[in-house]
C-alpha atoms as a PDB file:
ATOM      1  CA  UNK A   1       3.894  33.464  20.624  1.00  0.00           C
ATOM      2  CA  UNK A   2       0.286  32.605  19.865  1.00  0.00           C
ATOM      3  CA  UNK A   3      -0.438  28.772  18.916  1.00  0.00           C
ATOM      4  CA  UNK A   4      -1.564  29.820  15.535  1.00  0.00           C
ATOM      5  CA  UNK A   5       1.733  31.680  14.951  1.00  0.00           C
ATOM      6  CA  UNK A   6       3.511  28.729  15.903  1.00  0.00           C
ATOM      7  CA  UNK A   7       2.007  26.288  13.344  1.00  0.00           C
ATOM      8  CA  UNK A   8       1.694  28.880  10.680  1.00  0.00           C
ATOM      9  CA  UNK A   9       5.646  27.957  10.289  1.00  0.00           C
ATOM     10  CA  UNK A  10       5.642  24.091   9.915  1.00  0.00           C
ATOM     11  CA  UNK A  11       2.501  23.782   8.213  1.00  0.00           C
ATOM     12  CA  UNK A  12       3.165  22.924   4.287  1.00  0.00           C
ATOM     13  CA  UNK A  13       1.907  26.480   2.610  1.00  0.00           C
ATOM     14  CA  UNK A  14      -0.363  25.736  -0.524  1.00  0.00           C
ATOM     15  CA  UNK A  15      -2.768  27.651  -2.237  1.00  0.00           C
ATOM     16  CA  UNK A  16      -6.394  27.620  -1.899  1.00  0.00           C
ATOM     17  CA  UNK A  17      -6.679  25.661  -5.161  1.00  0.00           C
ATOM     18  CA  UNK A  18     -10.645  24.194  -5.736  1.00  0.00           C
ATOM     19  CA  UNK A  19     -10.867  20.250  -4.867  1.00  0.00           C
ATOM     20  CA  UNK A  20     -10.511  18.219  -7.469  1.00  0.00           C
ATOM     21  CA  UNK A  21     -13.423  16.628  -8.579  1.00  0.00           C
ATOM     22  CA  UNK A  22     -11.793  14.266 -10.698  1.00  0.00           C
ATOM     23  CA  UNK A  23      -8.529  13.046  -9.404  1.00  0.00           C
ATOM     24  CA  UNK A  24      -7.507  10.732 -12.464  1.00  0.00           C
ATOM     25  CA  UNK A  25      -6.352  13.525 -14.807  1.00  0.00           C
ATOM     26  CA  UNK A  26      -4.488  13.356 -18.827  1.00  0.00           C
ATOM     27  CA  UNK A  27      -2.885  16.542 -17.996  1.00  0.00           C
ATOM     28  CA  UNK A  28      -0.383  17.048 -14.986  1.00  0.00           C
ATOM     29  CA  UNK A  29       2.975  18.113 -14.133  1.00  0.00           C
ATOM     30  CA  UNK A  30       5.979  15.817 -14.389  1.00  0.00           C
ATOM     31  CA  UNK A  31       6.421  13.752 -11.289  1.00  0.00           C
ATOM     32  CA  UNK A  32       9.885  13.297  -9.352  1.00  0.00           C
ATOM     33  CA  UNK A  33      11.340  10.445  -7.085  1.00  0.00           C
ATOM     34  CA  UNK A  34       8.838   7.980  -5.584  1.00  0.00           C
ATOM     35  CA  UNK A  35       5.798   9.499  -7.162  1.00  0.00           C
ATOM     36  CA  UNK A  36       7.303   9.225 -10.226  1.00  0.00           C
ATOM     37  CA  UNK A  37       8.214   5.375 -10.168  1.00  0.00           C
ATOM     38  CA  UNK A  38       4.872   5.333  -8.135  1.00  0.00           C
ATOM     39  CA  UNK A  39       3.033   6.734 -11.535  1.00  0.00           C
ATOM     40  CA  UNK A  40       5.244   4.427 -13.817  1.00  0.00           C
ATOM     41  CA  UNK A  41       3.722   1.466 -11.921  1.00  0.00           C
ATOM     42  CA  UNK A  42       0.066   3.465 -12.417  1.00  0.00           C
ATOM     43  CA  UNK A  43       0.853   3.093 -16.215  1.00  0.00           C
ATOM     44  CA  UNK A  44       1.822  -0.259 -16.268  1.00  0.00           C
ATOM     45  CA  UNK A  45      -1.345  -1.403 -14.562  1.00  0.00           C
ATOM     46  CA  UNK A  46      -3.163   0.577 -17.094  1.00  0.00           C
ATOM     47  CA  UNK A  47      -1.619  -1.365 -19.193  1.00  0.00           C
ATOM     48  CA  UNK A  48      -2.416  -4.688 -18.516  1.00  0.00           C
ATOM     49  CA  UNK A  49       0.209  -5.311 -16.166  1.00  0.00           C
ATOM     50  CA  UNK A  50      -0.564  -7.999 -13.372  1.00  0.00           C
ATOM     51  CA  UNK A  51       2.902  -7.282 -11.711  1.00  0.00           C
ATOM     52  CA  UNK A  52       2.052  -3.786 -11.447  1.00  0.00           C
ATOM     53  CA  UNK A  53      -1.777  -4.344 -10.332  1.00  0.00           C
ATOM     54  CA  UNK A  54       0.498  -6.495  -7.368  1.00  0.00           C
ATOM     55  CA  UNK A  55       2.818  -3.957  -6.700  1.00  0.00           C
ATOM     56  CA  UNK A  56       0.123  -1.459  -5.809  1.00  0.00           C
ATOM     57  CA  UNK A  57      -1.829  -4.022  -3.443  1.00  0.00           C
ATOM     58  CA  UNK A  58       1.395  -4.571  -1.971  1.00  0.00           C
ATOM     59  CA  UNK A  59       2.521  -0.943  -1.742  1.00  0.00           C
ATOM     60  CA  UNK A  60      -1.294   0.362  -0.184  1.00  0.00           C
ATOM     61  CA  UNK A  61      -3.552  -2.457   1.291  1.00  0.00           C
ATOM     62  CA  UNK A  62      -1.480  -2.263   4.622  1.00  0.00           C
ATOM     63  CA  UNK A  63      -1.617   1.364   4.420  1.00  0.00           C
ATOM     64  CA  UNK A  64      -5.704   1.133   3.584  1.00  0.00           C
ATOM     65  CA  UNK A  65      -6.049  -1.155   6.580  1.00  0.00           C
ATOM     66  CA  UNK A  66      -4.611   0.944   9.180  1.00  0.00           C
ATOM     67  CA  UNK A  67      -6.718   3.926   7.884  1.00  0.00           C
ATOM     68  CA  UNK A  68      -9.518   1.438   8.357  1.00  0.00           C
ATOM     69  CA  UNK A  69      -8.710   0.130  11.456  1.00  0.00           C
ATOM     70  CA  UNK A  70      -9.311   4.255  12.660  1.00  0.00           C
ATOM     71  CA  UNK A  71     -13.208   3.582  11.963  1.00  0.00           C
ATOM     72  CA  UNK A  72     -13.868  -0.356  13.099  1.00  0.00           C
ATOM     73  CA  UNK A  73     -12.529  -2.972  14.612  1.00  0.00           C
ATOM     74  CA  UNK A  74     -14.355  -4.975  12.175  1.00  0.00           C
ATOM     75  CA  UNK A  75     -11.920  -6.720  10.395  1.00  0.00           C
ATOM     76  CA  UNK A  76     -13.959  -8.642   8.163  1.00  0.00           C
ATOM     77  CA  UNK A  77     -15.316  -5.265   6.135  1.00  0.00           C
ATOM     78  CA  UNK A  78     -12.462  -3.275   6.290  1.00  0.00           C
ATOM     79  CA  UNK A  79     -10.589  -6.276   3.854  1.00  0.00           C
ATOM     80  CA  UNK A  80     -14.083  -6.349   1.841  1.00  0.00           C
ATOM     81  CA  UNK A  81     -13.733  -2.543   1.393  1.00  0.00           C
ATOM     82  CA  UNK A  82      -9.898  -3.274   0.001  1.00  0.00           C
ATOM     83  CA  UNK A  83     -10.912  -5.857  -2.137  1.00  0.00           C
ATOM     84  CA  UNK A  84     -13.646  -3.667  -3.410  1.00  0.00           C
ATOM     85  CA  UNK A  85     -11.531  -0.964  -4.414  1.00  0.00           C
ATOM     86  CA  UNK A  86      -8.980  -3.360  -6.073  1.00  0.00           C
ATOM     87  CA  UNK A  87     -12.125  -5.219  -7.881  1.00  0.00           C
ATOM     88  CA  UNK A  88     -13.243  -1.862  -9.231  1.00  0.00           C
ATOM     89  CA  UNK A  89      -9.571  -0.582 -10.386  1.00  0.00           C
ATOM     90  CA  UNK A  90      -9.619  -3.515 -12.524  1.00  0.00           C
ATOM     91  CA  UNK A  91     -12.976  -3.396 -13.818  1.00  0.00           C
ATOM     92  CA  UNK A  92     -13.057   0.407 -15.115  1.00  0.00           C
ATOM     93  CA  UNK A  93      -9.417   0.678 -15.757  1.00  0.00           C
ATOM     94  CA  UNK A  94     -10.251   1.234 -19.184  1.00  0.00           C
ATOM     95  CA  UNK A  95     -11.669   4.322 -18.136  1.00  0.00           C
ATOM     96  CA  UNK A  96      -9.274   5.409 -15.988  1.00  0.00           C
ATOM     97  CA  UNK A  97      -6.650   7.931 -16.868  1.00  0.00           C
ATOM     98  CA  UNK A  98      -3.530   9.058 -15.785  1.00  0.00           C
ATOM     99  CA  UNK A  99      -3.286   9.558 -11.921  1.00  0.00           C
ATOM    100  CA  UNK A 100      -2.027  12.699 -10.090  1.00  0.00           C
ATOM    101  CA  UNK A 101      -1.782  10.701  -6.982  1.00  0.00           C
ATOM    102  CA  UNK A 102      -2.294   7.249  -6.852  1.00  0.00           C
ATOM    103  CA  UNK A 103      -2.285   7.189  -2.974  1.00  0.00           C
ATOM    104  CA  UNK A 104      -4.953   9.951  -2.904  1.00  0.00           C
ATOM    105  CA  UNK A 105      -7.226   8.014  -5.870  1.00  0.00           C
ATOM    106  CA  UNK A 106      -6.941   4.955  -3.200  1.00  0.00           C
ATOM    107  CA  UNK A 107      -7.850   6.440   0.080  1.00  0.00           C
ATOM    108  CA  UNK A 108     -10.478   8.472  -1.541  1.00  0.00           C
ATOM    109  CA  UNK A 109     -12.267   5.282  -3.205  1.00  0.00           C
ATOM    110  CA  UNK A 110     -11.558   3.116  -0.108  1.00  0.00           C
ATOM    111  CA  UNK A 111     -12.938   5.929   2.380  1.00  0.00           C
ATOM    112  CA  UNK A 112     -16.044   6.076   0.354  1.00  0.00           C
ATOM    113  CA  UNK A 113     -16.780   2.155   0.266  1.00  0.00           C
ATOM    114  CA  UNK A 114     -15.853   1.356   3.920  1.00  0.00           C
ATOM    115  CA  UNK A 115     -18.258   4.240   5.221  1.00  0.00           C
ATOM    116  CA  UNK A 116     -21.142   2.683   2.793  1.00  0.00           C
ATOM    117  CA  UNK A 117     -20.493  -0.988   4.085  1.00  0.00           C
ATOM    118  CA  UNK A 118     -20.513   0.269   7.749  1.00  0.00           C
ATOM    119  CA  UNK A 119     -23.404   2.430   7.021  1.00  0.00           C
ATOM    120  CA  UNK A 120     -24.732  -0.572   5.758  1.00  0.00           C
ATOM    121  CA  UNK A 121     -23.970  -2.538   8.693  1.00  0.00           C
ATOM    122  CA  UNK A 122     -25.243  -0.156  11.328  1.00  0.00           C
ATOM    123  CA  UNK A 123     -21.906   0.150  12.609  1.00  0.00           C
ATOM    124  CA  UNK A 124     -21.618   4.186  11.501  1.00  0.00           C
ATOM    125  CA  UNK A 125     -24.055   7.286  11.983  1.00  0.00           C
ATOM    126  CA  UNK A 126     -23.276   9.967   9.192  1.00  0.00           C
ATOM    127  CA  UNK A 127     -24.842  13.292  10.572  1.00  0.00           C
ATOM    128  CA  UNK A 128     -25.674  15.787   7.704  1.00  0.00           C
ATOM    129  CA  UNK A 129     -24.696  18.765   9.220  1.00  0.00           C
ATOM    130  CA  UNK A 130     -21.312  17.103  10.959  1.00  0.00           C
ATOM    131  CA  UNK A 131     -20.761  14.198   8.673  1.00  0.00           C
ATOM    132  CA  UNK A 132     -18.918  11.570  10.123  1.00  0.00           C
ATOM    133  CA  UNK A 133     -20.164  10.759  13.859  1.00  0.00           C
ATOM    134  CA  UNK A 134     -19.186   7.793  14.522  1.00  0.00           C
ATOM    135  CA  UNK A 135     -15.503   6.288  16.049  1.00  0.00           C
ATOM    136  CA  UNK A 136     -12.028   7.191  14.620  1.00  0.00           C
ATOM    137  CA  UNK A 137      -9.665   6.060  16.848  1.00  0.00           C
ATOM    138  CA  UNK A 138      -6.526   7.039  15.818  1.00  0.00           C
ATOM    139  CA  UNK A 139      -3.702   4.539  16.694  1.00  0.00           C
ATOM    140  CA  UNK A 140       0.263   5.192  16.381  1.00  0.00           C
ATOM    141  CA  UNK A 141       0.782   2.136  14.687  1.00  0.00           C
ATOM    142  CA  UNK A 142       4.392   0.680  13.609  1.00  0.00           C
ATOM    143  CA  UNK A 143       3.614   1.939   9.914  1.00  0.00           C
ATOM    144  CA  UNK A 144       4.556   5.808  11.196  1.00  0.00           C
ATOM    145  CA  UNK A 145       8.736   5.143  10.916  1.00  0.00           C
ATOM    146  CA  UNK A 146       9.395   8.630  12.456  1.00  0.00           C
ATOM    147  CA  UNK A 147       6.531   7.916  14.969  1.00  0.00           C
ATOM    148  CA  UNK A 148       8.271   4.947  16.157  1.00  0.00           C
ATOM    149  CA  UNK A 149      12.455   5.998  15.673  1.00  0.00           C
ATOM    150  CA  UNK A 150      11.683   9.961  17.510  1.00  0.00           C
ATOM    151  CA  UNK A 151       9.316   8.635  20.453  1.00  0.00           C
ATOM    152  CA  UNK A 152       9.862   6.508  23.405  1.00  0.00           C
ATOM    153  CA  UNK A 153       6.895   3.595  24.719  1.00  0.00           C
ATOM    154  CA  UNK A 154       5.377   6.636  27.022  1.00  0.00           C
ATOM    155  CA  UNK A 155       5.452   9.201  24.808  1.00  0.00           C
ATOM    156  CA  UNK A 156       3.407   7.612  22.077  1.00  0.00           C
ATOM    157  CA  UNK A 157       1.055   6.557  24.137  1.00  0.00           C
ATOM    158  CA  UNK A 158       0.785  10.243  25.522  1.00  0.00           C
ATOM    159  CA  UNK A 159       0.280  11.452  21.982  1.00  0.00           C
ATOM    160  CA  UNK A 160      -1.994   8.614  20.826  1.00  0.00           C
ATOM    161  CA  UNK A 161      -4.286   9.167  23.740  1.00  0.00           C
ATOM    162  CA  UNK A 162      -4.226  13.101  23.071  1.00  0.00           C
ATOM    163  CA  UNK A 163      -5.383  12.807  19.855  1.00  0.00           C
ATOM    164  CA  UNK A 164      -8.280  10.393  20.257  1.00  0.00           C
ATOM    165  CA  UNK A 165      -9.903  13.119  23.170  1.00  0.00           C
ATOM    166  CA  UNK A 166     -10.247  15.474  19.980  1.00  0.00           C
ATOM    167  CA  UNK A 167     -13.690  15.504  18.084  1.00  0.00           C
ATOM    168  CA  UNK A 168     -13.483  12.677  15.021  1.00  0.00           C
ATOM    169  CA  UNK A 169     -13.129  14.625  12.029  1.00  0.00           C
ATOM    170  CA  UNK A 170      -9.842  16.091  13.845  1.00  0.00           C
ATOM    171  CA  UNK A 171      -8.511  12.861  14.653  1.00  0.00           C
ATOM    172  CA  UNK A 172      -9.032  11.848  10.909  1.00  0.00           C
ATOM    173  CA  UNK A 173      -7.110  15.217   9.671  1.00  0.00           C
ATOM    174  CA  UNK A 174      -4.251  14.652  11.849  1.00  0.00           C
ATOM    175  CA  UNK A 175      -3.603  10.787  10.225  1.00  0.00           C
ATOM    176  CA  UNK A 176      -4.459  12.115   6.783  1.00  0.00           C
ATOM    177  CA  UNK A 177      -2.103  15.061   6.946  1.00  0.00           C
ATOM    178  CA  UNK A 178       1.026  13.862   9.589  1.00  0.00           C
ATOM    179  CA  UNK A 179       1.097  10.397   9.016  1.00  0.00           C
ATOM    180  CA  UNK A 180       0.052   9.753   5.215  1.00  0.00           C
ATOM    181  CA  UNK A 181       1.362  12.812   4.274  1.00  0.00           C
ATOM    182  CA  UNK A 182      -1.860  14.231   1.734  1.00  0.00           C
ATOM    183  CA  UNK A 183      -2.050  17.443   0.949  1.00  0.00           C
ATOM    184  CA  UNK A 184      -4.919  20.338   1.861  1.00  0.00           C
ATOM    185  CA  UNK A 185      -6.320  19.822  -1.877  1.00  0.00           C
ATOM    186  CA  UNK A 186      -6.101  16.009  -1.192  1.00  0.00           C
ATOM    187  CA  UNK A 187      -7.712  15.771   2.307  1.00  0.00           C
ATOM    188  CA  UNK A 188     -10.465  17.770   1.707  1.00  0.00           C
ATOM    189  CA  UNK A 189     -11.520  15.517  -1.332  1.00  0.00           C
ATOM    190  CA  UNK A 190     -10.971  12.314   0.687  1.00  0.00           C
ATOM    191  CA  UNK A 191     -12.874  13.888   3.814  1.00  0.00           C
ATOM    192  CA  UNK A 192     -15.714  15.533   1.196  1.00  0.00           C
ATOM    193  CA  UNK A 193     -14.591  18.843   2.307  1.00  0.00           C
ATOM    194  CA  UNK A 194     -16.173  21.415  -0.110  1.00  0.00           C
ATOM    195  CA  UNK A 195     -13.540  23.634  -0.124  1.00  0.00           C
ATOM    196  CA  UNK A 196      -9.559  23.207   0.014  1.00  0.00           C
ATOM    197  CA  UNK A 197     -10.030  26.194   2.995  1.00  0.00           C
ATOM    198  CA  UNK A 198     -12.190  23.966   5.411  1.00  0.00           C
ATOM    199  CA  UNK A 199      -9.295  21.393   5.197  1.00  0.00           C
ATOM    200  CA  UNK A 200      -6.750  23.959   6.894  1.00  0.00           C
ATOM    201  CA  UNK A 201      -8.793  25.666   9.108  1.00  0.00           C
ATOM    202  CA  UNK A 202      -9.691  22.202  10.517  1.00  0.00           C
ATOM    203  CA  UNK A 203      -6.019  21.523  10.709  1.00  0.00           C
ATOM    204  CA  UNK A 204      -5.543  24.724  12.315  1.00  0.00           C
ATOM    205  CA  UNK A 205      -7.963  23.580  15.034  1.00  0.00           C
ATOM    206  CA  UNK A 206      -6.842  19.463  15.370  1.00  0.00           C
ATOM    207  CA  UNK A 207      -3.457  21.299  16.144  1.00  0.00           C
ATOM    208  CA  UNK A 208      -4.765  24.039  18.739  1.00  0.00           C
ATOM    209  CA  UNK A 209      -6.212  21.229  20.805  1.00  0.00           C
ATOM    210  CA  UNK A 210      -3.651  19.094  21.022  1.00  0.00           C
ATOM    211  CA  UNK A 211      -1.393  21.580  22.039  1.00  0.00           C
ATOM    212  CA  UNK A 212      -3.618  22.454  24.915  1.00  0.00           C
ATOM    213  CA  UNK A 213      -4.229  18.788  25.834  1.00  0.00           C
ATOM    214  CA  UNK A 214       0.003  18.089  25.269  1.00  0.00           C
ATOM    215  CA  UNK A 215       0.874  21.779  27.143  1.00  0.00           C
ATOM    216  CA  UNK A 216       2.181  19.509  30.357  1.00  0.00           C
ATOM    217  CA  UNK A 217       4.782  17.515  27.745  1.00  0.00           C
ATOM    218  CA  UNK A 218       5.989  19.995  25.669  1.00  0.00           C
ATOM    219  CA  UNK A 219       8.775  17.877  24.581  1.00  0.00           C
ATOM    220  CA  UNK A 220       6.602  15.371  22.847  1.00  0.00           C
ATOM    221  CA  UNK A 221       4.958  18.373  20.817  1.00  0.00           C
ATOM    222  CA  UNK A 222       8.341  19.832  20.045  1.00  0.00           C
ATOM    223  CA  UNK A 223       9.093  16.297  19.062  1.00  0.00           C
ATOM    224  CA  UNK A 224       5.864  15.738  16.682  1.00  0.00           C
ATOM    225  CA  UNK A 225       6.497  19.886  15.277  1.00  0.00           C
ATOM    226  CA  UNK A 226      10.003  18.691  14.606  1.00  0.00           C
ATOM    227  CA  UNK A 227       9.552  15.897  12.383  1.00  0.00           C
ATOM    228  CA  UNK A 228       6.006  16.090  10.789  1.00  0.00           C
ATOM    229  CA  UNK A 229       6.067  16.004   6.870  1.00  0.00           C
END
């Protein structure tokens, strides 16, 4: 069985739906579970709410600092990009409307502001033709439950040092899509994708080298097919 077959049946099947070019929508389908009590918080904030304004630092500025610990070591601007963000929901959220996924409104904003300040910095080349050139190290951090509960010491370590010998936009894809769990639509908004299509096929190609650079330790892919999503 080729590699392609092989993914085509754990990869999430969506269609090629255009990216969104405003992710804070009025219209949207009725939530269930946590996105549901993760939009009631959403309202609350919009509302005025300083309790709900905590609950989403608390729920995401952990998450946004491992995502920004993938592009710098730098500390220092990776909290000024979080505060940023936070600064700004509360500034315009009298112009902000109802969100169809708080998570992906977040990484999208915080993305965009931590490549500017590192830009800014001279820390971070952005290539026109192959956007982001500089570091993303992805690291297996305690954050990734199933990373930590399915793989031993060794076997992380294996997959963590696979994944960083992959070109940087595939290292990103792989955290975006395993380990935070966005969707095509999602990632290819965050990562400036023009289409929802470039998202997958990039996917498609993140997973074909790692399964060449894992083909010694199958068990640690059969591990990662296993419990992705």
């Amino acid at each position: 069985m080729s590699s392609r077959a092989y993914l085509d049946g754990f990869l999430r099947p969506e269609k090629d739906e255009p990216v969104a070019q405003d992710f804070l929508s009025q219209e949207y389908s009725a939530p269930s579970g946590h996105e549901a009590s993760e939009n009631s918080i959403w309202l609350d904030f919009l509302q005025g709410s300083e309790n709900a304004l905590s609950k989403l630092f608390e729920r995401y500025s952990h998450k946004l600092f491992n995502y920004g610990k993938q592009f710098t070591h730098d500390t220092g601007l990776i909290n000024d990009a979080i505060q940023d963000v936070f600064y700004q929901l509360v500034r315009n959220k009298h112009k902000l409307g109802i969100a169809q996924s708080v998570k992906h409104y977040l990484f999208s904003c915080f993305r965009r502001r931590l490549l500017r300040l590192l830009k800014q910095h001279k820390k971070l080349v952005l290539d026109e033709n192959c956007g982001l050139s500089g570091r993303f190290q992805l690291s297996v951090t305690p954050d990734y439950h199933w990373i930590n509960t399915k793989f031993t010491i060794d076997q992380k370590q294996l997959l963590e040092n696979a994944c960083n010998q992959l070109p940087v936009r595939q290292r990103e894809i792989l955290a975006l899509y395993f380990f935070e769990g966005l969707s095509y639509a999602e990632i290819a908004d965050v990562m400036e994708f023009s289409q929802v299509k470039s998202a997958r096929k990039l996917l498609y190609r993140s997973l074909d080298g790692l399964s060449t650079l894992l083909e010694k330790h199958r068990d640690i892919l059969r591990i990662f097919y296993l419990f992705i999503g």
